[in-house]
Protein backbone atom coordinates (compact mmCIF):
# COMPACT_ATOMS: atom_id res chain seq x y z
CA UNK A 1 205.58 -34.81 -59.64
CA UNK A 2 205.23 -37.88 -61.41
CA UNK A 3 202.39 -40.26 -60.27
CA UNK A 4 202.97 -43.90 -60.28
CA UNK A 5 200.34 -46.21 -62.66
CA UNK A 6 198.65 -48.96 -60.83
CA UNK A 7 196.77 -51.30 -62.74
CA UNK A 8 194.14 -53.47 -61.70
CA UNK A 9 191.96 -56.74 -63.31
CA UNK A 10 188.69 -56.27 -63.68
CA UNK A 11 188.04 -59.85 -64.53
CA UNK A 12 186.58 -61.64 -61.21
CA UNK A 13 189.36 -64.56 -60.08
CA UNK A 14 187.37 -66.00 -57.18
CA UNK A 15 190.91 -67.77 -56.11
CA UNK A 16 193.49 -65.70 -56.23
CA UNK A 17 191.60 -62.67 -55.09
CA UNK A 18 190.62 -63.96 -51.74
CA UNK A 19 194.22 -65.52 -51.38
CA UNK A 20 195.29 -62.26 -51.60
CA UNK A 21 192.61 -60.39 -49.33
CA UNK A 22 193.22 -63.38 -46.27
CA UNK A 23 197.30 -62.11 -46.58
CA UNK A 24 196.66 -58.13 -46.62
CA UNK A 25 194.16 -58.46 -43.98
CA UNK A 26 196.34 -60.53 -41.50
CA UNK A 27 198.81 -57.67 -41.78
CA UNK A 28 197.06 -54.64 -42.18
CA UNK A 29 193.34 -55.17 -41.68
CA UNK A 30 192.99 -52.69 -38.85
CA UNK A 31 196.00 -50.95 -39.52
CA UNK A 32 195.06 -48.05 -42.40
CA UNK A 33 198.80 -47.14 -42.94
CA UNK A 34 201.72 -49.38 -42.48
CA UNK A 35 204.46 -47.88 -44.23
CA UNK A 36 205.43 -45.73 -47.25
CA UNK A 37 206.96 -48.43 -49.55
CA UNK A 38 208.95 -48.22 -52.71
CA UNK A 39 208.47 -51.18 -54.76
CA UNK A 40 205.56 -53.77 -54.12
CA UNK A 41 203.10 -53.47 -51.10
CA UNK A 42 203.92 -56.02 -48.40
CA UNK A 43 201.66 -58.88 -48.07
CA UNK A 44 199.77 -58.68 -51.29
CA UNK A 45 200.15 -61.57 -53.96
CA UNK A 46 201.71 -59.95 -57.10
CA UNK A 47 199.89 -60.55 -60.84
CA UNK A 48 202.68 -60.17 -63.66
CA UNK A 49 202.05 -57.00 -65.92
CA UNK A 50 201.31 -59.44 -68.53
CA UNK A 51 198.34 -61.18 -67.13
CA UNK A 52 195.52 -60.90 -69.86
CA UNK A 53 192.04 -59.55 -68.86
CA UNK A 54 190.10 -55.84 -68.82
CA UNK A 55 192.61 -53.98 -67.31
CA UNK A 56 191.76 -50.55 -66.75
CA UNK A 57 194.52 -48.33 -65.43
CA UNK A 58 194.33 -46.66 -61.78
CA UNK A 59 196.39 -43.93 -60.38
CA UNK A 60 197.60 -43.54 -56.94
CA UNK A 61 199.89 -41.79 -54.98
CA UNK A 62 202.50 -43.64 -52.72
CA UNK A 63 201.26 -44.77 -49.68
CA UNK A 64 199.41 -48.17 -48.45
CA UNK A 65 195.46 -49.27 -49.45
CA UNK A 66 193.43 -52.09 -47.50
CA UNK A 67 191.23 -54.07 -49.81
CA UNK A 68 187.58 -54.94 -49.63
CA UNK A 69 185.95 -58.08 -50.87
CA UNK A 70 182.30 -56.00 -51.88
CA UNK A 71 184.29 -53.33 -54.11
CA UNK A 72 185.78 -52.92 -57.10
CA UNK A 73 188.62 -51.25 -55.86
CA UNK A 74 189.53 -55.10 -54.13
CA UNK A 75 190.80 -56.59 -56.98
CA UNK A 76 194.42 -57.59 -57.46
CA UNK A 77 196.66 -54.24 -57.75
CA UNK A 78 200.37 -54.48 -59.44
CA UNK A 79 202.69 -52.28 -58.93
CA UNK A 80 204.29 -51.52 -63.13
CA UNK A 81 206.48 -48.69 -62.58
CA UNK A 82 207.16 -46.29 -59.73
CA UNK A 83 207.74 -43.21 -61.24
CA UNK A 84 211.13 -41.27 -60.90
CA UNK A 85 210.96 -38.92 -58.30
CA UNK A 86 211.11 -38.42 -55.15
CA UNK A 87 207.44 -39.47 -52.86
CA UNK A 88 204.81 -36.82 -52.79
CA UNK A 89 203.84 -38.06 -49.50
CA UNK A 90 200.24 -38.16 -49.44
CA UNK A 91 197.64 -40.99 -49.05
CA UNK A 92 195.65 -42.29 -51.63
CA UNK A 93 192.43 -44.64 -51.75
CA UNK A 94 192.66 -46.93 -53.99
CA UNK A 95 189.10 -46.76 -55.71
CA UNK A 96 189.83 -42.95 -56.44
CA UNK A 97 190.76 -42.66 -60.32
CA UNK A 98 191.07 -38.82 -61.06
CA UNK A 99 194.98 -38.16 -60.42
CA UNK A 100 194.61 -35.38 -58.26
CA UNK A 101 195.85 -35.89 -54.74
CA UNK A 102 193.68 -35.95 -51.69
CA UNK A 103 194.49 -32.29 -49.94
CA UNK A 104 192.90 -33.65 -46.58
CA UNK A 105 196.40 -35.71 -46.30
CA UNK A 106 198.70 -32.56 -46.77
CA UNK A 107 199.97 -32.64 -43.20
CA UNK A 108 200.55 -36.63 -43.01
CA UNK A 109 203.72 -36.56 -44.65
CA UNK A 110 206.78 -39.38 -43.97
CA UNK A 111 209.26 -36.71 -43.59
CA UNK A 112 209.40 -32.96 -44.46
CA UNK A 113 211.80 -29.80 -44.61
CA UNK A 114 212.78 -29.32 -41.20
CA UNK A 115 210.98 -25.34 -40.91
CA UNK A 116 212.26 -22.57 -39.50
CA UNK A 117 208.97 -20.95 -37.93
CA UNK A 118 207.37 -22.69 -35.15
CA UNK A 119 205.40 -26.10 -35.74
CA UNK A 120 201.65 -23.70 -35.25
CA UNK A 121 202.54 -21.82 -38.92
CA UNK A 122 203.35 -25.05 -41.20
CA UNK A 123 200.22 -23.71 -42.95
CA UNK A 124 202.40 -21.40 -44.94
CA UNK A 125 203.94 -24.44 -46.63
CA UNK A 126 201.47 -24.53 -49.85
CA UNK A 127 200.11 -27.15 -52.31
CA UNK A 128 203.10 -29.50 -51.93
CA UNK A 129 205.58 -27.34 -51.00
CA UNK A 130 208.19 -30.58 -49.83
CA UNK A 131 207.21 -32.98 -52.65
CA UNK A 132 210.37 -31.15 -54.65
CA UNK A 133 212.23 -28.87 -52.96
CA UNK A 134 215.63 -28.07 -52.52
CA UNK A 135 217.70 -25.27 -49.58
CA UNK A 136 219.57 -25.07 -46.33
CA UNK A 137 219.36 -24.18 -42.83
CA UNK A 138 221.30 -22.56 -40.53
CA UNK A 139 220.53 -22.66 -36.81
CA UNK A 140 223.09 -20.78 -33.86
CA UNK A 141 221.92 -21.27 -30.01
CA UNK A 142 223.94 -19.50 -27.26
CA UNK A 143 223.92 -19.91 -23.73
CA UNK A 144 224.48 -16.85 -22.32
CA UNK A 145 224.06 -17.65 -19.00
CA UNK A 146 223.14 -20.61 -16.94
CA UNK A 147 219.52 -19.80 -17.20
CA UNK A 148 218.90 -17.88 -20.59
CA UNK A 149 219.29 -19.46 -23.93
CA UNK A 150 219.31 -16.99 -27.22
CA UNK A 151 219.11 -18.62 -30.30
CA UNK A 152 218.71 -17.38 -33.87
CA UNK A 153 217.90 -19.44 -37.30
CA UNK A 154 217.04 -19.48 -40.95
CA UNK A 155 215.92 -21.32 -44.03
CA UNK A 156 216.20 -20.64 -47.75
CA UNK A 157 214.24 -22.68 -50.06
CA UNK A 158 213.88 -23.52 -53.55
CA UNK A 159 210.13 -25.54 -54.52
CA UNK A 160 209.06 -26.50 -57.72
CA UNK A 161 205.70 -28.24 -56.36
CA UNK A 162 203.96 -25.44 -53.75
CA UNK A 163 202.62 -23.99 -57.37
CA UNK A 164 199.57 -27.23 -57.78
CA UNK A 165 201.04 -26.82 -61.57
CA UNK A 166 204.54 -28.11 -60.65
CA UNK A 167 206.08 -31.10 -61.60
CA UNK A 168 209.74 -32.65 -61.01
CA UNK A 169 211.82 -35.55 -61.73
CA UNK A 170 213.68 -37.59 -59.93
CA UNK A 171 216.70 -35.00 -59.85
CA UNK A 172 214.62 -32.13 -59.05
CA UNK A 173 214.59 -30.68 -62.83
CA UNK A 174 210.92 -29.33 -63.43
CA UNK A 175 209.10 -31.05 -66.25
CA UNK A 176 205.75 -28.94 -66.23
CA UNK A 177 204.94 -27.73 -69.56
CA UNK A 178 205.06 -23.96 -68.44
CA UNK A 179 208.13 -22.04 -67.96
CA UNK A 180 210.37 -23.00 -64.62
CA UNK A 181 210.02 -19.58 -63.45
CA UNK A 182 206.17 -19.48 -63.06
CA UNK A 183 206.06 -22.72 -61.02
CA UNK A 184 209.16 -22.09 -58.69
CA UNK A 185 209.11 -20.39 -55.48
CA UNK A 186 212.11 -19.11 -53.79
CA UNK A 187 211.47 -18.69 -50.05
CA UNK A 188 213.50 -17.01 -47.17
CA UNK A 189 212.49 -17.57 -43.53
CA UNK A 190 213.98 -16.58 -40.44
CA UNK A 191 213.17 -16.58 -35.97
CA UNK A 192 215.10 -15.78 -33.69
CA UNK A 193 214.12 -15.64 -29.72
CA UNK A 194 215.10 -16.57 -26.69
CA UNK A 195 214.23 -18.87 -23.55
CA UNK A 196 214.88 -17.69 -19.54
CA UNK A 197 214.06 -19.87 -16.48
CA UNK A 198 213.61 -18.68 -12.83
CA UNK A 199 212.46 -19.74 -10.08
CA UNK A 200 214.80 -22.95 -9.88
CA UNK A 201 213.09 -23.45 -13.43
CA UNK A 202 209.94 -23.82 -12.01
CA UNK A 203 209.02 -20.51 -13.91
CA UNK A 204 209.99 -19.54 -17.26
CA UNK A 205 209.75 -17.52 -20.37
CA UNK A 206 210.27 -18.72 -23.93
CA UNK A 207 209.69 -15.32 -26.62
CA UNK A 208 210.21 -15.58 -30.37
CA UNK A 209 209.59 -13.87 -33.91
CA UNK A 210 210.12 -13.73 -37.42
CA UNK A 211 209.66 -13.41 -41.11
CA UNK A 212 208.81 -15.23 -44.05
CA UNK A 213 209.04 -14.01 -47.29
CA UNK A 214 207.84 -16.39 -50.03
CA UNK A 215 208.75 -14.80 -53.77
CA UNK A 216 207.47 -16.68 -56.99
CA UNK A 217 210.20 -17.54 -59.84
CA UNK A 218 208.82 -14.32 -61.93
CA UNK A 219 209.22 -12.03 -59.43
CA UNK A 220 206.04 -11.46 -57.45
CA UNK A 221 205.16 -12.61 -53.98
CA UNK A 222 203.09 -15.50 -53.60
CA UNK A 223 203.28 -15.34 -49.32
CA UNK A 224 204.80 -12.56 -46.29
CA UNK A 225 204.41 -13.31 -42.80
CA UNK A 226 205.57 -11.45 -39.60
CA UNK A 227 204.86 -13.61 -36.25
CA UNK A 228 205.48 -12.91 -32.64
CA UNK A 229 205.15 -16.28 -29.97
CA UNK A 230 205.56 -16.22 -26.38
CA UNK A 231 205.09 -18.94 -23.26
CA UNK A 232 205.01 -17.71 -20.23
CA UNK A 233 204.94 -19.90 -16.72
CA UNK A 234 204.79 -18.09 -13.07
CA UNK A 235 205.01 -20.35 -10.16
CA UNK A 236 203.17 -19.40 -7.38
CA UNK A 237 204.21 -21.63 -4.50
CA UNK A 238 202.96 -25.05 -3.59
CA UNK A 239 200.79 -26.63 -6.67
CA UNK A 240 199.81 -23.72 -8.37
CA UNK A 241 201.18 -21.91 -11.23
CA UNK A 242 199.62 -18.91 -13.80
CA UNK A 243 200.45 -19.59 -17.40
CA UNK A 244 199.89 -17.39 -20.57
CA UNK A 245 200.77 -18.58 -24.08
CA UNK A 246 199.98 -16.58 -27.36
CA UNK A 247 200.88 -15.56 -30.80
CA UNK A 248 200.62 -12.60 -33.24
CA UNK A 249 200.80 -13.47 -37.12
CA UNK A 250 200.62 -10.49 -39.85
CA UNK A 251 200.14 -11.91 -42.67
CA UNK A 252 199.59 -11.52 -46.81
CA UNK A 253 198.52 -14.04 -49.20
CA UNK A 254 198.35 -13.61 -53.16
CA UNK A 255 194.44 -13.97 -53.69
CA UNK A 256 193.13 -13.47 -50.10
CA UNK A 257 191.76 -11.24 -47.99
CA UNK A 258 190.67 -9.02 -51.12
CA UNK A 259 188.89 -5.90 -51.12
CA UNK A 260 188.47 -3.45 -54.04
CA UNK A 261 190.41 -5.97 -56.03
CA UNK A 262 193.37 -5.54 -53.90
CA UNK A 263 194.90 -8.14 -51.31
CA UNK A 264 195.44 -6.60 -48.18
CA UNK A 265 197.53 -7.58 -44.81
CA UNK A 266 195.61 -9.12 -41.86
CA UNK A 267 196.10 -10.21 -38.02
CA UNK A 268 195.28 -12.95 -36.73
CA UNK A 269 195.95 -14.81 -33.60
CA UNK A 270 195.10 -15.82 -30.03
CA UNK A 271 195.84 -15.64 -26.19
CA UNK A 272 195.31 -17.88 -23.22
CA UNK A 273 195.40 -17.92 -19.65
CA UNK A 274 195.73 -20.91 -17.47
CA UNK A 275 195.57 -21.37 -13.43
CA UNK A 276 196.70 -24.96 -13.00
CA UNK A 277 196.83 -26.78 -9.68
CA UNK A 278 199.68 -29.60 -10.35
CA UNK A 279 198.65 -32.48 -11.34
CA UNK A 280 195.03 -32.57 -11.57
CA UNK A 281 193.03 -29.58 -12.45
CA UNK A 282 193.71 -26.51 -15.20
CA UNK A 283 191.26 -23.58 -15.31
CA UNK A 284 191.97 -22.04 -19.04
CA UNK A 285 190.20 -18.55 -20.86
CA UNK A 286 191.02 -18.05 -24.25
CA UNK A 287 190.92 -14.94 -26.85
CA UNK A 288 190.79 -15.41 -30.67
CA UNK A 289 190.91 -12.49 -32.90
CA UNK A 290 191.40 -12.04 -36.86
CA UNK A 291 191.11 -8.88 -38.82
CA UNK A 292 190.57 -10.81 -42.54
CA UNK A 293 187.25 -9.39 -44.38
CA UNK A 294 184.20 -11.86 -43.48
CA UNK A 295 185.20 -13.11 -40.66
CA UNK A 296 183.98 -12.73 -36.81
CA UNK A 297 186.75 -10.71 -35.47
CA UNK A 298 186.74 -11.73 -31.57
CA UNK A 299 186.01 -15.85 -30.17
CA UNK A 300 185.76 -16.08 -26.30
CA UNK A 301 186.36 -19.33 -24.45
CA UNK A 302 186.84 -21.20 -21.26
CA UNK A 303 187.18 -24.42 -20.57
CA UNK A 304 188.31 -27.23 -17.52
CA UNK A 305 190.74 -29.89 -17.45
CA UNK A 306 190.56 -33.10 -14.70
CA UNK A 307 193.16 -35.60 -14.87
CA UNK A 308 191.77 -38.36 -12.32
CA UNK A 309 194.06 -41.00 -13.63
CA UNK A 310 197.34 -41.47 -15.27
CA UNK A 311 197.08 -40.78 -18.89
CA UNK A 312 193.28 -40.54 -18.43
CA UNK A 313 191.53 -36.92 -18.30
CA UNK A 314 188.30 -35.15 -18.72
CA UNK A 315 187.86 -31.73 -20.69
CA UNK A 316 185.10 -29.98 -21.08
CA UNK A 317 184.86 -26.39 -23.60
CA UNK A 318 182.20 -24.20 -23.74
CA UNK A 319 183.02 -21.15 -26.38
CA UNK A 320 184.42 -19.99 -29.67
CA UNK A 321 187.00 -21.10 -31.55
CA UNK A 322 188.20 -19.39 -34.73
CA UNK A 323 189.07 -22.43 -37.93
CA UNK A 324 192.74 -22.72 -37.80
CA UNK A 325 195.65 -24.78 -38.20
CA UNK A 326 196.28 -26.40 -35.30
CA UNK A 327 198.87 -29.35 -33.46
CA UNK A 328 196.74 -31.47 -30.43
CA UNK A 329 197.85 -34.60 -29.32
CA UNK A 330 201.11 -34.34 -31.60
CA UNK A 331 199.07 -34.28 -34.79
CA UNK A 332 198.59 -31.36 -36.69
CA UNK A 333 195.31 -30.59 -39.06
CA UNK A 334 193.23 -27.88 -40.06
CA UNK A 335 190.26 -27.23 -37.12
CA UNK A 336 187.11 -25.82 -38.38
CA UNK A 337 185.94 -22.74 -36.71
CA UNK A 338 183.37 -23.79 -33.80
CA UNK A 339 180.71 -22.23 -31.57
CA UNK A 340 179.17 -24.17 -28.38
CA UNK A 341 180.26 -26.24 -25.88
CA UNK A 342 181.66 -30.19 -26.03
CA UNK A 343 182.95 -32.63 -23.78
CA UNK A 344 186.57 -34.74 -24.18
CA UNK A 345 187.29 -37.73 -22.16
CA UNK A 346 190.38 -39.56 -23.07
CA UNK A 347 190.91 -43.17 -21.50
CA UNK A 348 194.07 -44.66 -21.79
CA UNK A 349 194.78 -48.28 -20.48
């Protein structure tokens, strides 16, 4: 991927740079990220290109900055040329000079291959797997009967940027300077499953697996993946309800989980067990296990959930939890592993 060149003055202009501050700040002063743009950022008084002074070129990546008035990185930023390709989707500060992107930002992308595994296992999308990437998908759901759903789907996909060495243009045509074969990855991924409600769908239970199979252009594979998921709700009778929701993921990674110089195939995964009594209180025990060299192989938890007000709740954890990828709250990150207990309280007005 081609980065696009930023340039800023180093030269202090007292005038125009506070002008400028006083209109980025009315728009986006508390507001980190406003928008992926693709010619000038909003708000911000342009300089010409040709303005004289110490200019020292910056790079960034596409996204939105907000200026400070006691740094360096404040001054008066112009946008030259936006290179020709598609966004790579990640955030960039704009005081950071080195050109390589922020990995932190990896999972705040503007839009992204729609996958074919479930939204817990976008972890096996590497480096930046939908900066350049090309493929299909083909999804089939039957009805079978009034309360079971069977559904089946796959994806093929052709990346030129999950390799950190790959680079495309705006057509998709890889310009890195080493062969096309030994920064593409060709990638076939497929679930299928099913979902069945009872109980005047008060109960149900939602069951799926799959494989991935991610092959680099020379022949060897980079990534392999099998995966099991299930969801399971039993209504009791009046407020209460037992739930259980789990996976199983067997995995291989080029590089990982070596011993004797050879990468070997691990488990990983986790189970958990809810009693919930609608709408207030949820009583959960969890089970964490992985079998990859190094690591603790069992975490134990428990934790309580109050809701004492519409959108408003209490949580409180005490336990283990392996370091994961995870999705809470509709965002999903990379959780360190942790050990101990900790409070939540979310207030919403």
């Amino acid at each position: 991927m081609l980065r696009a060149p930023f340039r800023a003055d180093s030269a202090q202009q007292p005038t125009g740079r506070a002008t400028a501050t006083r209109r980025c700040r009315s728009i986006a002063c508390l507001i980190l990220v406003a928008a992926l743009l693709q010619t000038n950022i909003t708000g911000c008084t342009e300089r010409s290109a040709t303005d004289s002074g110490n200019a020292t070129t910056h790079w960034i990546d596409w996204g939105v900055f907000l200026p400070d008035d006691n740094a360096g990185s404040s001054s008066l930023w112009t946008v030259q040329q936006m290179a020709g390709s598609k966004p790579r989707y990640v955030m960039r500060f704009a005081a950071l000079d080195e050109p390589t992107p922020i990995p932190e930002f990896n999972v705040i992308t503007y839009s992204f291959v729609p996958p074919a595994e479930t939204p817990t296992i976008l972890d096996t999308e590497f480096g930046y797997f939908n900066a350049c990437v090309n493929g299909g998908r083909l999804r089939g759901d039957v009805r079978a009967t009034d309360s079971l759903l069977v559904f089946g789907q796959g994806i093929f996909a052709d990346t030129k940027t999950e390799q950190v060495s790959g680079q495309c243009d705006a057509l998709g045509h890889v310009v890195s300077g080493l062969p096309a074969a030994q920064v593409e990855d060709r990638v076939w991924d497929g679930v299928s499953g099913f979902e069945w409600t009872f109980d005047g769908s008060l109960s149900h239970v939602f069951a799926s697996s799959g494989v991935r199979e991610d092959k680099e252009g020379t022949g060897g594979f980079y990534y392999r993946e099998r995966h099991l998921e299930y969801s399971i709700v039993k209504y009791v009778g009046g407020p209460y309800s037992l739930e259980l929701q789990g996976f199983d993921r067997l995995r291989w990674e080029i590089s990982q989980n070596q011993l004797g110089g050879v990468d070997h195939w691990w488990h990983e995964g986790e189970n958990y067990v809810a009693f919930k009594v609608a709408p207030n209180w949820v009583f959960t025990q969890g089970f964490e296990y992985t079998t990859q060299f190094q690591y603790p192989p069992y975490y134990v938890n428990g934790s309580v959930f109050y809701k004492f007000a519409n959108g408003s709740n209490l949580r409180l954890f005490v336990g283990q939890q392996r370091a994961a990828f995870r999705c809470a709250s509709g965002v999903c990150r990379f959780f360190p592993a942790f050990e101990g207990a900790r409070a939540e309280l979310t207030l919403r007005f």
